[in-house]
PDB file of N, CA and C in Angstrom:
ATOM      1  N   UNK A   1     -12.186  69.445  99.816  1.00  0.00           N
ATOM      2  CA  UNK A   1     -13.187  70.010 100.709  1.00  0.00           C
ATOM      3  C   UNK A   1     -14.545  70.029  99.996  1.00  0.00           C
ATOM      4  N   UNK A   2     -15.332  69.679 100.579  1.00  0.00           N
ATOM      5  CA  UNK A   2     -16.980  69.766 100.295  1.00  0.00           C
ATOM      6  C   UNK A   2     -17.406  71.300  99.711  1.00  0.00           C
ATOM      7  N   UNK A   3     -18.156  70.710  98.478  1.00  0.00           N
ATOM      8  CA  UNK A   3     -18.800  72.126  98.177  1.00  0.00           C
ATOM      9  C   UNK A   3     -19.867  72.471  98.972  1.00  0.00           C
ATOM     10  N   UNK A   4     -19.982  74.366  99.252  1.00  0.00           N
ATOM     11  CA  UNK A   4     -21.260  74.764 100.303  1.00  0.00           C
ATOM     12  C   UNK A   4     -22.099  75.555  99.171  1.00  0.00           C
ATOM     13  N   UNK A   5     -23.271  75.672  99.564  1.00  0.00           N
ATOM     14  CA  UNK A   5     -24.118  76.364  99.399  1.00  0.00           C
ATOM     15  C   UNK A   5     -24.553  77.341 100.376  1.00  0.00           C
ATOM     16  N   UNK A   6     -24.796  78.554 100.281  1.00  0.00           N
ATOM     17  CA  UNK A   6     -25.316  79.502 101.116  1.00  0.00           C
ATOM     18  C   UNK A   6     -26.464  80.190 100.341  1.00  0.00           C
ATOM     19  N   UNK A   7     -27.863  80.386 101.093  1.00  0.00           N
ATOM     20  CA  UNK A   7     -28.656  80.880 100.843  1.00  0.00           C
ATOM     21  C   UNK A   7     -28.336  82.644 101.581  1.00  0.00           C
ATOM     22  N   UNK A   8     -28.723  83.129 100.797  1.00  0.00           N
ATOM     23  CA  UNK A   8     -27.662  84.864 100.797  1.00  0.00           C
ATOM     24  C   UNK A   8     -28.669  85.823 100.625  1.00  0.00           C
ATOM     25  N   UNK A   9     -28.816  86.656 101.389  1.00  0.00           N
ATOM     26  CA  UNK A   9     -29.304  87.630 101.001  1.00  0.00           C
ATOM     27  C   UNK A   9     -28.207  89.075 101.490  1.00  0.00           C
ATOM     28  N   UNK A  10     -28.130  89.427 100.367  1.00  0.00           N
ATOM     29  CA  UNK A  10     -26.587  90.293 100.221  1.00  0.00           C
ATOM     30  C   UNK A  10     -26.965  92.059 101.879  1.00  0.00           C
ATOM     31  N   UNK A  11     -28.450  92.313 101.389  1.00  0.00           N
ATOM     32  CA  UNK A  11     -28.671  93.073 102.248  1.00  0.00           C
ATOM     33  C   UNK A  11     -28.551  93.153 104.139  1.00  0.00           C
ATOM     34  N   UNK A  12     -28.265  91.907 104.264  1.00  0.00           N
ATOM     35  CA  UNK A  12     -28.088  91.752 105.855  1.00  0.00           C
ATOM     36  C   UNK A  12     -26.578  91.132 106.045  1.00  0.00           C
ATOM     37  N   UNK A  13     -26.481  92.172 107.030  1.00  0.00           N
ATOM     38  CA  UNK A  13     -24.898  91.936 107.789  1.00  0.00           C
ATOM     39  C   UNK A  13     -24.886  90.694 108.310  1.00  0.00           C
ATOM     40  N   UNK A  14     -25.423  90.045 108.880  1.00  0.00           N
ATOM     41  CA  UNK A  14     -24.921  88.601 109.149  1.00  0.00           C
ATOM     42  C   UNK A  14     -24.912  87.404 107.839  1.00  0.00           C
ATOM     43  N   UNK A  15     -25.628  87.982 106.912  1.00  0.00           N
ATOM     44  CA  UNK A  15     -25.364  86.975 105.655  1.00  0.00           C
ATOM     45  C   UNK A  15     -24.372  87.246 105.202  1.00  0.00           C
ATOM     46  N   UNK A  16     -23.788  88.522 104.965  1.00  0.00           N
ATOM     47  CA  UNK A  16     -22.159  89.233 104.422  1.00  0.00           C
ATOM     48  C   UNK A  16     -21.694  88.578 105.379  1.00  0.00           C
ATOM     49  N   UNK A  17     -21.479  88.739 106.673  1.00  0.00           N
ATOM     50  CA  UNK A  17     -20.051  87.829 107.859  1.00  0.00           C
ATOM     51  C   UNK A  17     -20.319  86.509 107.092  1.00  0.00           C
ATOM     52  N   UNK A  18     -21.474  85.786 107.084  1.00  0.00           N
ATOM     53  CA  UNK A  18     -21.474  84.488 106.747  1.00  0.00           C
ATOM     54  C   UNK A  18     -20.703  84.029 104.910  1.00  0.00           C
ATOM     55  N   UNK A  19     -20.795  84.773 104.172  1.00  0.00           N
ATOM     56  CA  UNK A  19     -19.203  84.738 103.016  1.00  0.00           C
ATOM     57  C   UNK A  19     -18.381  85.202 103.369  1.00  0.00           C
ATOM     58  N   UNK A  20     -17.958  86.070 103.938  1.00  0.00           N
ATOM     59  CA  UNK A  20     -16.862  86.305 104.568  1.00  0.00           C
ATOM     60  C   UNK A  20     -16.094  85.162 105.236  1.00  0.00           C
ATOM     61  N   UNK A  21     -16.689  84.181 106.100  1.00  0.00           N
ATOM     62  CA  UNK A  21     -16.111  83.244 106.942  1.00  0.00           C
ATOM     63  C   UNK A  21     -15.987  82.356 105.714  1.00  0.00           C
ATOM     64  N   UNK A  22     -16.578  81.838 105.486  1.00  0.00           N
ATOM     65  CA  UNK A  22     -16.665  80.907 104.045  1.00  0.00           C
ATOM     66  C   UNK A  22     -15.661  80.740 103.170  1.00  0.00           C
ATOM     67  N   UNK A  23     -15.284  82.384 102.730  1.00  0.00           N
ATOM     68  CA  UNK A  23     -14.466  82.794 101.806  1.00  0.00           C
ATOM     69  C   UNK A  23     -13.250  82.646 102.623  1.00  0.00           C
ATOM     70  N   UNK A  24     -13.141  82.832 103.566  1.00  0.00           N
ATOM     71  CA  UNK A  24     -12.085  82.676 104.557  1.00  0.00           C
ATOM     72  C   UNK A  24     -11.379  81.263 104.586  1.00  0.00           C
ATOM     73  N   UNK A  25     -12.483  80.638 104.408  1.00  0.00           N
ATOM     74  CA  UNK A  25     -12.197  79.271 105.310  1.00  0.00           C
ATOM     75  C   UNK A  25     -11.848  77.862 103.744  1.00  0.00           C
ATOM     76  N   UNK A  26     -11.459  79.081 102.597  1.00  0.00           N
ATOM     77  CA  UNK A  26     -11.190  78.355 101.454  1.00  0.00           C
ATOM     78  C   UNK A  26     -12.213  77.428 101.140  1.00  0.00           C
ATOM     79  N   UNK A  27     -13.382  77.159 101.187  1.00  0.00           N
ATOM     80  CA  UNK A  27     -14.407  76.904 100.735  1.00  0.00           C
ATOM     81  C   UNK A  27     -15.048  77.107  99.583  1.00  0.00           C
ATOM     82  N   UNK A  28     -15.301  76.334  98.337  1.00  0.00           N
ATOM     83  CA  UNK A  28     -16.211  77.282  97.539  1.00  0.00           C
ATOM     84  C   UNK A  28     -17.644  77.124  97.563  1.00  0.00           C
ATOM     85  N   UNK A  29     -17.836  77.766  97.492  1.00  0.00           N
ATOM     86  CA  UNK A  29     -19.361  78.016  97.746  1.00  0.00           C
ATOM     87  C   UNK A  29     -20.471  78.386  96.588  1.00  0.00           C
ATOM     88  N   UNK A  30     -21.516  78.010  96.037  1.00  0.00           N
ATOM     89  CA  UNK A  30     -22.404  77.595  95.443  1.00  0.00           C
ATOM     90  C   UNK A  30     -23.763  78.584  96.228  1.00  0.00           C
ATOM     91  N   UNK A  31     -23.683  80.353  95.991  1.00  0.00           N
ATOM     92  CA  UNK A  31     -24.523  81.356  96.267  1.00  0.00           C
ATOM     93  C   UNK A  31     -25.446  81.518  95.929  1.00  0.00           C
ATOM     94  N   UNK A  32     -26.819  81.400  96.417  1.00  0.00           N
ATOM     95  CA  UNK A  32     -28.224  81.561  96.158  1.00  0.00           C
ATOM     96  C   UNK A  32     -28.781  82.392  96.993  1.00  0.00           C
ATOM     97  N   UNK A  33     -29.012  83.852  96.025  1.00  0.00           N
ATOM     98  CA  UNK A  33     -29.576  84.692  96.282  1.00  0.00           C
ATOM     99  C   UNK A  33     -31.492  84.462  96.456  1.00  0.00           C
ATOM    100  N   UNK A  34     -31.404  83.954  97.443  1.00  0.00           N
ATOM    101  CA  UNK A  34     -32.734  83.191  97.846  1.00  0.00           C
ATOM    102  C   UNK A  34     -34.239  84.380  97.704  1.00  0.00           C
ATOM    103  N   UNK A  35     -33.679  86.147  97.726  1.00  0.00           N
ATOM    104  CA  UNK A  35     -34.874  86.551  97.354  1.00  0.00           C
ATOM    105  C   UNK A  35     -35.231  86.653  96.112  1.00  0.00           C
ATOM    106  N   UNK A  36     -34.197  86.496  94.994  1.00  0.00           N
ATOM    107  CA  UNK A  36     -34.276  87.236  93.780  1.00  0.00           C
ATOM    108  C   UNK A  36     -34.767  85.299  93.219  1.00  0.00           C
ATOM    109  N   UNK A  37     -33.921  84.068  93.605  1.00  0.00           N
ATOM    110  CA  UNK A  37     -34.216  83.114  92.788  1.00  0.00           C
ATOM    111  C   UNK A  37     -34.740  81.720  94.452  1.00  0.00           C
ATOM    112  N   UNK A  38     -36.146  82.159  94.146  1.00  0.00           N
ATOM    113  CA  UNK A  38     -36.806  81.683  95.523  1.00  0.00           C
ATOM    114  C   UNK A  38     -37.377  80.280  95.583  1.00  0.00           C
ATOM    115  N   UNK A  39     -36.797  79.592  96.708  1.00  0.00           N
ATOM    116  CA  UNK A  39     -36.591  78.359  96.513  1.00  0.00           C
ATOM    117  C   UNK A  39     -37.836  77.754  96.539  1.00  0.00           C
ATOM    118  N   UNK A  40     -38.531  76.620  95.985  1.00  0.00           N
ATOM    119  CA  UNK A  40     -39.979  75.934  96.340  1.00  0.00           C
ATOM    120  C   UNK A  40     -39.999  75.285  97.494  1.00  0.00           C
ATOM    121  N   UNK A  41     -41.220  75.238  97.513  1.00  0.00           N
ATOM    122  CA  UNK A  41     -41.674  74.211  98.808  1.00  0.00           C
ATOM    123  C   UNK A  41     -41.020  72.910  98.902  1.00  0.00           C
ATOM    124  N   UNK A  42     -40.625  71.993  97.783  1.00  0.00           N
ATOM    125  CA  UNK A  42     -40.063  70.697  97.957  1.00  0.00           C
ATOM    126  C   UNK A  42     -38.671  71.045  98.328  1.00  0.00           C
ATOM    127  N   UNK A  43     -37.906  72.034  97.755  1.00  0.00           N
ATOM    128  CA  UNK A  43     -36.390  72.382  98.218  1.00  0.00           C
ATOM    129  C   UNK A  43     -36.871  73.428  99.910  1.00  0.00           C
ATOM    130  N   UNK A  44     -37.720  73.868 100.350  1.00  0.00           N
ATOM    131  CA  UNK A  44     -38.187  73.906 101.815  1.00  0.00           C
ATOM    132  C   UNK A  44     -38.186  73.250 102.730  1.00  0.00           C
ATOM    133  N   UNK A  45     -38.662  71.870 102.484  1.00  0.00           N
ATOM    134  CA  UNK A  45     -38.702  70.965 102.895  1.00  0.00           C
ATOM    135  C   UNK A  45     -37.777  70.161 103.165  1.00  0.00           C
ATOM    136  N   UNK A  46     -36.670  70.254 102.552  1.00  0.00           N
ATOM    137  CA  UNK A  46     -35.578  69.363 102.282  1.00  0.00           C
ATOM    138  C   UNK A  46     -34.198  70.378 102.905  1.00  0.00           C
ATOM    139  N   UNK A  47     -34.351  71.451 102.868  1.00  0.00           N
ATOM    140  CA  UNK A  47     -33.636  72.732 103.894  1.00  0.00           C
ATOM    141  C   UNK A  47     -34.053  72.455 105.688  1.00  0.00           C
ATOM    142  N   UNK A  48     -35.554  71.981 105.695  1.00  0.00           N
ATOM    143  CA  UNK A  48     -35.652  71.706 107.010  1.00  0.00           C
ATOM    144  C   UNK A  48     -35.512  70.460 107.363  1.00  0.00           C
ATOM    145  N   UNK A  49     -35.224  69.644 107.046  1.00  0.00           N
ATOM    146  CA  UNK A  49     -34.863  67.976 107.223  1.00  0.00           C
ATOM    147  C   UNK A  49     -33.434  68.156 107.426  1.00  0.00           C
ATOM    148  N   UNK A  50     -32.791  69.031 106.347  1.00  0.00           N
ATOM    149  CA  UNK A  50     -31.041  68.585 107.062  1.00  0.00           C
ATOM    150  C   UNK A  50     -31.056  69.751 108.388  1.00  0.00           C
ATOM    151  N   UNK A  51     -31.563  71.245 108.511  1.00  0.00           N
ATOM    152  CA  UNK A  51     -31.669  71.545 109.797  1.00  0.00           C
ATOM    153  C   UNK A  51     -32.462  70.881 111.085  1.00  0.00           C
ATOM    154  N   UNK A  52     -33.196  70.142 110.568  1.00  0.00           N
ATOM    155  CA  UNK A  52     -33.795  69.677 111.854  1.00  0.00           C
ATOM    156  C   UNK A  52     -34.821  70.449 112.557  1.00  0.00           C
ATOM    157  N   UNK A  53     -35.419  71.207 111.566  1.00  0.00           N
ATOM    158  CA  UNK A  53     -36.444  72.633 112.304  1.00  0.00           C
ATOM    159  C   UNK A  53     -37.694  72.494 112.093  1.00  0.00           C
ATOM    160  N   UNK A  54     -38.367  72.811 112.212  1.00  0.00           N
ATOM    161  CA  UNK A  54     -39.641  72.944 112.271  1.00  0.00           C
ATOM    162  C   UNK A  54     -39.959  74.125 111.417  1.00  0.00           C
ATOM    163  N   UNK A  55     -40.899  73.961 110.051  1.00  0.00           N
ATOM    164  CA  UNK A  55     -41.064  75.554 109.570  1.00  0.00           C
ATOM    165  C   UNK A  55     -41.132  76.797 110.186  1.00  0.00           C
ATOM    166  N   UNK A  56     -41.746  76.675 111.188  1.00  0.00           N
ATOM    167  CA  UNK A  56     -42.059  78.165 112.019  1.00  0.00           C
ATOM    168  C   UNK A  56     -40.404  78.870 113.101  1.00  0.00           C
ATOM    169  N   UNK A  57     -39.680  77.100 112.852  1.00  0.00           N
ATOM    170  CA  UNK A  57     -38.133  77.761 113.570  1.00  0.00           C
ATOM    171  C   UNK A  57     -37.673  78.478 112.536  1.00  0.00           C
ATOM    172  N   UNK A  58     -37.484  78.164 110.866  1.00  0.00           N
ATOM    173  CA  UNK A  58     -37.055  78.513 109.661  1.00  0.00           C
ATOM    174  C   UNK A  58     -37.561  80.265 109.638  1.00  0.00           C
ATOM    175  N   UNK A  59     -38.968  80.652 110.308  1.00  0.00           N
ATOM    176  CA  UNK A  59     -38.956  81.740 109.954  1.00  0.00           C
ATOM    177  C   UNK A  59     -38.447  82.988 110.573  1.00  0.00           C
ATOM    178  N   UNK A  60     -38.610  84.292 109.960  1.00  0.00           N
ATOM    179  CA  UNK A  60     -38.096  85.465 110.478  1.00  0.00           C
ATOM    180  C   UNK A  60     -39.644  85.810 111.203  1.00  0.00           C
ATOM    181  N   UNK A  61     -39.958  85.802 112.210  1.00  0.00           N
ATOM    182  CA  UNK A  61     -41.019  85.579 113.127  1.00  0.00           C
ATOM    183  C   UNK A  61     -41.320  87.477 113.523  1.00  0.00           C
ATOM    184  N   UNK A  62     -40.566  88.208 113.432  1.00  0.00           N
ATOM    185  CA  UNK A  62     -40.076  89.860 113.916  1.00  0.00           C
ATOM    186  C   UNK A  62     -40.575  90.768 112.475  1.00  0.00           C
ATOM    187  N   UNK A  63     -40.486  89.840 111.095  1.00  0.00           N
ATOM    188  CA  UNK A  63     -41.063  90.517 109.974  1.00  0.00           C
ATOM    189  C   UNK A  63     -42.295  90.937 110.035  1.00  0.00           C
ATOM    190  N   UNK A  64     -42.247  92.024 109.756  1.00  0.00           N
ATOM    191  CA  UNK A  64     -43.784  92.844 109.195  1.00  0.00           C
ATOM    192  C   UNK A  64     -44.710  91.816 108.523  1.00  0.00           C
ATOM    193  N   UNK A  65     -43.984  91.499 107.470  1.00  0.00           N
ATOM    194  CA  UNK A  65     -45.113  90.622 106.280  1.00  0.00           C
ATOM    195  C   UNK A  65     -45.447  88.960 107.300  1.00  0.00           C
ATOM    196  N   UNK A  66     -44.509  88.634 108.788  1.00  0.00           N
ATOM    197  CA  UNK A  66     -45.253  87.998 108.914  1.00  0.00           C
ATOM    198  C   UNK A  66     -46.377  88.509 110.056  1.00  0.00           C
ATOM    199  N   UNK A  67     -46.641  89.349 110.096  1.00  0.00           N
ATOM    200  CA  UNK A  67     -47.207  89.603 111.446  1.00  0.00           C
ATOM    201  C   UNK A  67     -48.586  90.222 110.131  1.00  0.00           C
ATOM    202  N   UNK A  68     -48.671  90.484 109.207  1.00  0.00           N
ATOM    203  CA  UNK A  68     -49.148  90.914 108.412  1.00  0.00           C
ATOM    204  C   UNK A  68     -50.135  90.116 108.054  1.00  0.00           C
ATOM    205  N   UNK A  69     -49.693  88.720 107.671  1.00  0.00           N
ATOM    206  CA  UNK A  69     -50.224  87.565 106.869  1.00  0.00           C
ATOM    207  C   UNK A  69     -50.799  86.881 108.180  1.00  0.00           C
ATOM    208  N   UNK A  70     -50.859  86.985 109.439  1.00  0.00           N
ATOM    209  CA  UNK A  70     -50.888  86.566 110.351  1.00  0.00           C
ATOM    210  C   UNK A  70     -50.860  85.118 110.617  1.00  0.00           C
ATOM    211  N   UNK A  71     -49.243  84.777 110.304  1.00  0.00           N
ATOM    212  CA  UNK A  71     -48.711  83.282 110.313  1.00  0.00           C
ATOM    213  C   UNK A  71     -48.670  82.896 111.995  1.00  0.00           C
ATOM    214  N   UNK A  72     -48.860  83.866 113.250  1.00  0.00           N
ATOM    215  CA  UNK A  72     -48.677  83.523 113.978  1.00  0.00           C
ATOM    216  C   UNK A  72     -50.143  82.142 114.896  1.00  0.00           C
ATOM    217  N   UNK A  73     -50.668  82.837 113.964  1.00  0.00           N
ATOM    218  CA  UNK A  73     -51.664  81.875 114.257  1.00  0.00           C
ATOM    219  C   UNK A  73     -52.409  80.177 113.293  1.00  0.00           C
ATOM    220  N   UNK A  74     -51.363  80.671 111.935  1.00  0.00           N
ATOM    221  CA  UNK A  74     -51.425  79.553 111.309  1.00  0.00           C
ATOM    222  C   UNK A  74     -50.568  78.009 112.398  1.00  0.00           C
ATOM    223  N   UNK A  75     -51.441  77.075 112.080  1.00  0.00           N
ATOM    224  CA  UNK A  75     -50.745  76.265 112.948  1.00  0.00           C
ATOM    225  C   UNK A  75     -50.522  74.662 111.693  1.00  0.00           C
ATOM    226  N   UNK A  76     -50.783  75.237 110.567  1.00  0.00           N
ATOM    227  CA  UNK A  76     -50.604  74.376 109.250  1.00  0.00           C
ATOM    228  C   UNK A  76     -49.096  74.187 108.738  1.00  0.00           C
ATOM    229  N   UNK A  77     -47.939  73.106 109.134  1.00  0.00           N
ATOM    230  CA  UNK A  77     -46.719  73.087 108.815  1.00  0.00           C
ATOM    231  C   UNK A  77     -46.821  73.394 106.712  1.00  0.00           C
ATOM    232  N   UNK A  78     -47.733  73.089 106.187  1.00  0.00           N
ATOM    233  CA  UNK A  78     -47.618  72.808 104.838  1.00  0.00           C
ATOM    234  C   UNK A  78     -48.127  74.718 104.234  1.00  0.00           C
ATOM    235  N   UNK A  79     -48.787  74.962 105.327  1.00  0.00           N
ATOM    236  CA  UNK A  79     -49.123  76.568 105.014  1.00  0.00           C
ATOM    237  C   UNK A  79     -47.760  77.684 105.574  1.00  0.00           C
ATOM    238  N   UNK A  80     -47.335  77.296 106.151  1.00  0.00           N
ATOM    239  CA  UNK A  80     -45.907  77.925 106.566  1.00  0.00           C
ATOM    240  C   UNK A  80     -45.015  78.207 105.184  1.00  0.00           C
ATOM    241  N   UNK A  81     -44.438  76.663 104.913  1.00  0.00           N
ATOM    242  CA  UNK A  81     -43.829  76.310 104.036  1.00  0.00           C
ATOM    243  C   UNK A  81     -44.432  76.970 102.385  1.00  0.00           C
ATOM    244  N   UNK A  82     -45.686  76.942 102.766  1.00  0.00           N
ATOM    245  CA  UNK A  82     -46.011  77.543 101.494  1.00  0.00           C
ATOM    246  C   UNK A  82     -45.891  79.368 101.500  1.00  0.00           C
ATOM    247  N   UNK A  83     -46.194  79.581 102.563  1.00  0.00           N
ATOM    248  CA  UNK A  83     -45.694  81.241 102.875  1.00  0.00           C
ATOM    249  C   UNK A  83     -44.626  81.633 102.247  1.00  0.00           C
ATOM    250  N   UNK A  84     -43.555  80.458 103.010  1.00  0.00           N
ATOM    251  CA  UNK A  84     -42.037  80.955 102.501  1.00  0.00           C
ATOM    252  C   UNK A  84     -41.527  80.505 100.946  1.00  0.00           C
ATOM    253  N   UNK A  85     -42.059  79.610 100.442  1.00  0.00           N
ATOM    254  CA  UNK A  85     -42.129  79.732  98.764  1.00  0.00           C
ATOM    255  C   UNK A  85     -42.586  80.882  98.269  1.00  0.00           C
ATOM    256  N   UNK A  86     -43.777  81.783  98.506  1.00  0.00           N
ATOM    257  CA  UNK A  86     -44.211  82.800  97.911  1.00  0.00           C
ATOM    258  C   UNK A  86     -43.318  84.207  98.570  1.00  0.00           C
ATOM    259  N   UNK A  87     -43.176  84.364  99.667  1.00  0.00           N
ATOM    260  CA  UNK A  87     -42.452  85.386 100.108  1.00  0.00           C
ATOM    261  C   UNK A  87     -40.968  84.831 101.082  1.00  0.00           C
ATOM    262  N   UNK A  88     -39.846  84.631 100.455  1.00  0.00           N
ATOM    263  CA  UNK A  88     -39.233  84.419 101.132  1.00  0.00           C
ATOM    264  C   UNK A  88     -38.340  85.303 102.192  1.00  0.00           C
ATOM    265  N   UNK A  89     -38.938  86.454 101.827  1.00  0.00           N
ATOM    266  CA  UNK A  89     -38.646  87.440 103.357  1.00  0.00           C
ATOM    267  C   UNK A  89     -38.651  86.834 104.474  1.00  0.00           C
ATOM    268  N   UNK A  90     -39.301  85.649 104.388  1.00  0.00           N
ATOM    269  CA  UNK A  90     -40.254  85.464 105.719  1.00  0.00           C
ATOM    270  C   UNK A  90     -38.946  83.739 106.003  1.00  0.00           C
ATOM    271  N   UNK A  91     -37.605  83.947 105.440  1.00  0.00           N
ATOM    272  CA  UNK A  91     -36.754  82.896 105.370  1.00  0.00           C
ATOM    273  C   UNK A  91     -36.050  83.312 106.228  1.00  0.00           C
ATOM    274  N   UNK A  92     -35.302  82.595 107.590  1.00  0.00           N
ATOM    275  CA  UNK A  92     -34.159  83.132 108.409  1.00  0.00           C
ATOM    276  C   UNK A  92     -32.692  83.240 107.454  1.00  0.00           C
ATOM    277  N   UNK A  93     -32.099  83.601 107.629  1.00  0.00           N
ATOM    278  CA  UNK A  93     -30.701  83.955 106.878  1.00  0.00           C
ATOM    279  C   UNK A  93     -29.549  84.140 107.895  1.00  0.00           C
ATOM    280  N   UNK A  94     -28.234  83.655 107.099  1.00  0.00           N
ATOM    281  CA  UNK A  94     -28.025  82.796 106.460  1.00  0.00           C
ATOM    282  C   UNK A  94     -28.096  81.823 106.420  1.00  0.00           C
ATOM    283  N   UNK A  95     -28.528  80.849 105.804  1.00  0.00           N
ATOM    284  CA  UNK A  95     -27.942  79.190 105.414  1.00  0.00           C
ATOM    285  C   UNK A  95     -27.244  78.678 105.173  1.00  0.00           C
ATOM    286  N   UNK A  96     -26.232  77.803 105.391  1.00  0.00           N
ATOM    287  CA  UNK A  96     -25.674  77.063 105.023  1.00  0.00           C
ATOM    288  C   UNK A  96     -25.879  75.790 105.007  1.00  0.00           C
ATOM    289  N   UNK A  97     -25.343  75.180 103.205  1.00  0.00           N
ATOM    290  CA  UNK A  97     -25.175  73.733 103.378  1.00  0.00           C
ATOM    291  C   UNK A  97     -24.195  73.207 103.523  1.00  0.00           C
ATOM    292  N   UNK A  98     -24.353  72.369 103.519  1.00  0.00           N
ATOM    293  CA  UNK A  98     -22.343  71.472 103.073  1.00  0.00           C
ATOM    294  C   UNK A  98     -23.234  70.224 103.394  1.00  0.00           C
ATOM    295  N   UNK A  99     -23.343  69.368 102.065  1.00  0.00           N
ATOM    296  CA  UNK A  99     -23.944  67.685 102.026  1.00  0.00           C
ATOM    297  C   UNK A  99     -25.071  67.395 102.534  1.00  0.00           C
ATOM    298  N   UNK A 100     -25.552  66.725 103.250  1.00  0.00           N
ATOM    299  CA  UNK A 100     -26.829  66.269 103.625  1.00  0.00           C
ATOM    300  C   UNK A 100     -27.496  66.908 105.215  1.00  0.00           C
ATOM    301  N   UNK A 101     -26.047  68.180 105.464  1.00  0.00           N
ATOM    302  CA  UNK A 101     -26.593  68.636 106.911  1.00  0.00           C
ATOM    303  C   UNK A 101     -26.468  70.422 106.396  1.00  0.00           C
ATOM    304  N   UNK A 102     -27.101  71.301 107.201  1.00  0.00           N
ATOM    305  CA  UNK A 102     -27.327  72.582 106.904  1.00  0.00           C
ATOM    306  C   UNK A 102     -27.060  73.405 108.481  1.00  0.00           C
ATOM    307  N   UNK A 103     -27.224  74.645 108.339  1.00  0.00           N
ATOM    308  CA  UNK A 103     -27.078  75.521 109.846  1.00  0.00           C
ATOM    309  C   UNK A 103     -27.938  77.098 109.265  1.00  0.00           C
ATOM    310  N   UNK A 104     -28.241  77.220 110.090  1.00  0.00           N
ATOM    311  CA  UNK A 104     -28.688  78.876 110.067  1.00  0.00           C
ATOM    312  C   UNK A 104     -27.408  79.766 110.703  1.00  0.00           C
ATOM    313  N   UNK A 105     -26.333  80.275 110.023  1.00  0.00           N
ATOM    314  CA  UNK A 105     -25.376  81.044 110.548  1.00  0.00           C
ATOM    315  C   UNK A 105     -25.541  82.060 111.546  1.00  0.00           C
ATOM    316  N   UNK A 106     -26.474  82.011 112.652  1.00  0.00           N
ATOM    317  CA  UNK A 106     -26.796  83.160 113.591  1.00  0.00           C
ATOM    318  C   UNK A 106     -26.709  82.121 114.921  1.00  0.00           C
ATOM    319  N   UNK A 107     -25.827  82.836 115.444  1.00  0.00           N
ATOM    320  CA  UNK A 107     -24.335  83.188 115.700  1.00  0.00           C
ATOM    321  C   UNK A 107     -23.801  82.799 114.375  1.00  0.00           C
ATOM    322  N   UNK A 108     -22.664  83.805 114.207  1.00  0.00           N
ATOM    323  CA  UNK A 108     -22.462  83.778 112.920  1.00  0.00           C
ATOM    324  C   UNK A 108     -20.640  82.915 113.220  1.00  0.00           C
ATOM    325  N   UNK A 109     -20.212  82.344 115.034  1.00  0.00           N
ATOM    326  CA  UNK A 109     -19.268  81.785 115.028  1.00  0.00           C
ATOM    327  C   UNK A 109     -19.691  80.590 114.950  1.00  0.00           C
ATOM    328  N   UNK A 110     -21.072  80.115 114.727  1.00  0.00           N
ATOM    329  CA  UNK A 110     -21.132  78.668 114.869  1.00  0.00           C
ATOM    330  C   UNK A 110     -20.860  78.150 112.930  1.00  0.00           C
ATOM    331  N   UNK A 111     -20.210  79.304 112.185  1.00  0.00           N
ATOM    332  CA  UNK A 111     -20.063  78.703 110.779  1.00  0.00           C
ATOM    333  C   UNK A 111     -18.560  77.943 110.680  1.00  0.00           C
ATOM    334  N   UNK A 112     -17.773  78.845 111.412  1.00  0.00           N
ATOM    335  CA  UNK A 112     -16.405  78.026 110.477  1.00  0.00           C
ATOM    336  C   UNK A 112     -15.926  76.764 111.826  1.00  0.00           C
ATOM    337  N   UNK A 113     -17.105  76.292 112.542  1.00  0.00           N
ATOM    338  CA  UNK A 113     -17.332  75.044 113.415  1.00  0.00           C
ATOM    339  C   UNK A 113     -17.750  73.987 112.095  1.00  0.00           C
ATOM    340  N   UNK A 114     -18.936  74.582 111.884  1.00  0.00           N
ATOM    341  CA  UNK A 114     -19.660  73.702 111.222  1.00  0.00           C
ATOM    342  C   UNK A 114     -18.980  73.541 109.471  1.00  0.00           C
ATOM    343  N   UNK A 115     -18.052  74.494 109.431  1.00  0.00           N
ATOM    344  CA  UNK A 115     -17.504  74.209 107.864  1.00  0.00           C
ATOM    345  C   UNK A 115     -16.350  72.947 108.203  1.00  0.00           C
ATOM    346  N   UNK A 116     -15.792  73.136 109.424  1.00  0.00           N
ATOM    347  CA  UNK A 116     -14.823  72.311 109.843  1.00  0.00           C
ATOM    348  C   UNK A 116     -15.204  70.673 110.436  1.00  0.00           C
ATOM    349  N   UNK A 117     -16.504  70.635 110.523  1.00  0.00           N
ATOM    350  CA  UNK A 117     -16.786  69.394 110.686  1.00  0.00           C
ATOM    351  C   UNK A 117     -17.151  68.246 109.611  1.00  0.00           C
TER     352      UNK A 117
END
């Protein structure tokens, strides 16, 4: 079975269901605590190519710090991306990888679909 990666942030209940299923689903998994060891812009970039998103889908849009920084009106894909290198609060959670494709685990049943494919 393919090794996963999950970008984790231990404080939110849908990132816990999302090891939970994981751990479930005999998987090992390769955990990156994405606030404490925060990923760059080139590994940003390369998170949204296997999701298929658009930076501003990638973000938590409901955060304080972004309504703060007022990203809603940035319309710069490379200023987004650079947001979420410096504060990755502003990262949806969870992630998952597995190889050259990724998912945002919310719905948190669309994971052990996507571990199984």
């Amino acid at each position: 079975m393919q090794e996963i990666t999950i970008w984790h942030n231990p404080k939110c209940s849908k990132s816990r269901q999302a090891m939970e299923i994981v751990a479930q689903s005999g998987c090992k998994a390769d955990v990156i605590k994405y606030l404490e060891d925060s990923p760059d812009e080139n590994k940003i970039k390369s998170v949204l190519k296997m999701l298929k998103l658009t930076p501003r889908e990638l973000m938590r849009t409901k955060e304080d710090l972004y309504k703060e920084l007022n990203l809603k009106e940035e319309q710069s894909d490379k200023a987004l991306i650079s947001a979420m290198a410096k504060y990755p609060k502003l990262i949806e959670r969870p992630i998952i990888i597995k190889g050259d494709s990724a998912i945002i685990g919310r719905p948190t049943e669309k994971i052990a679909q996507f571990l199984n494919s």
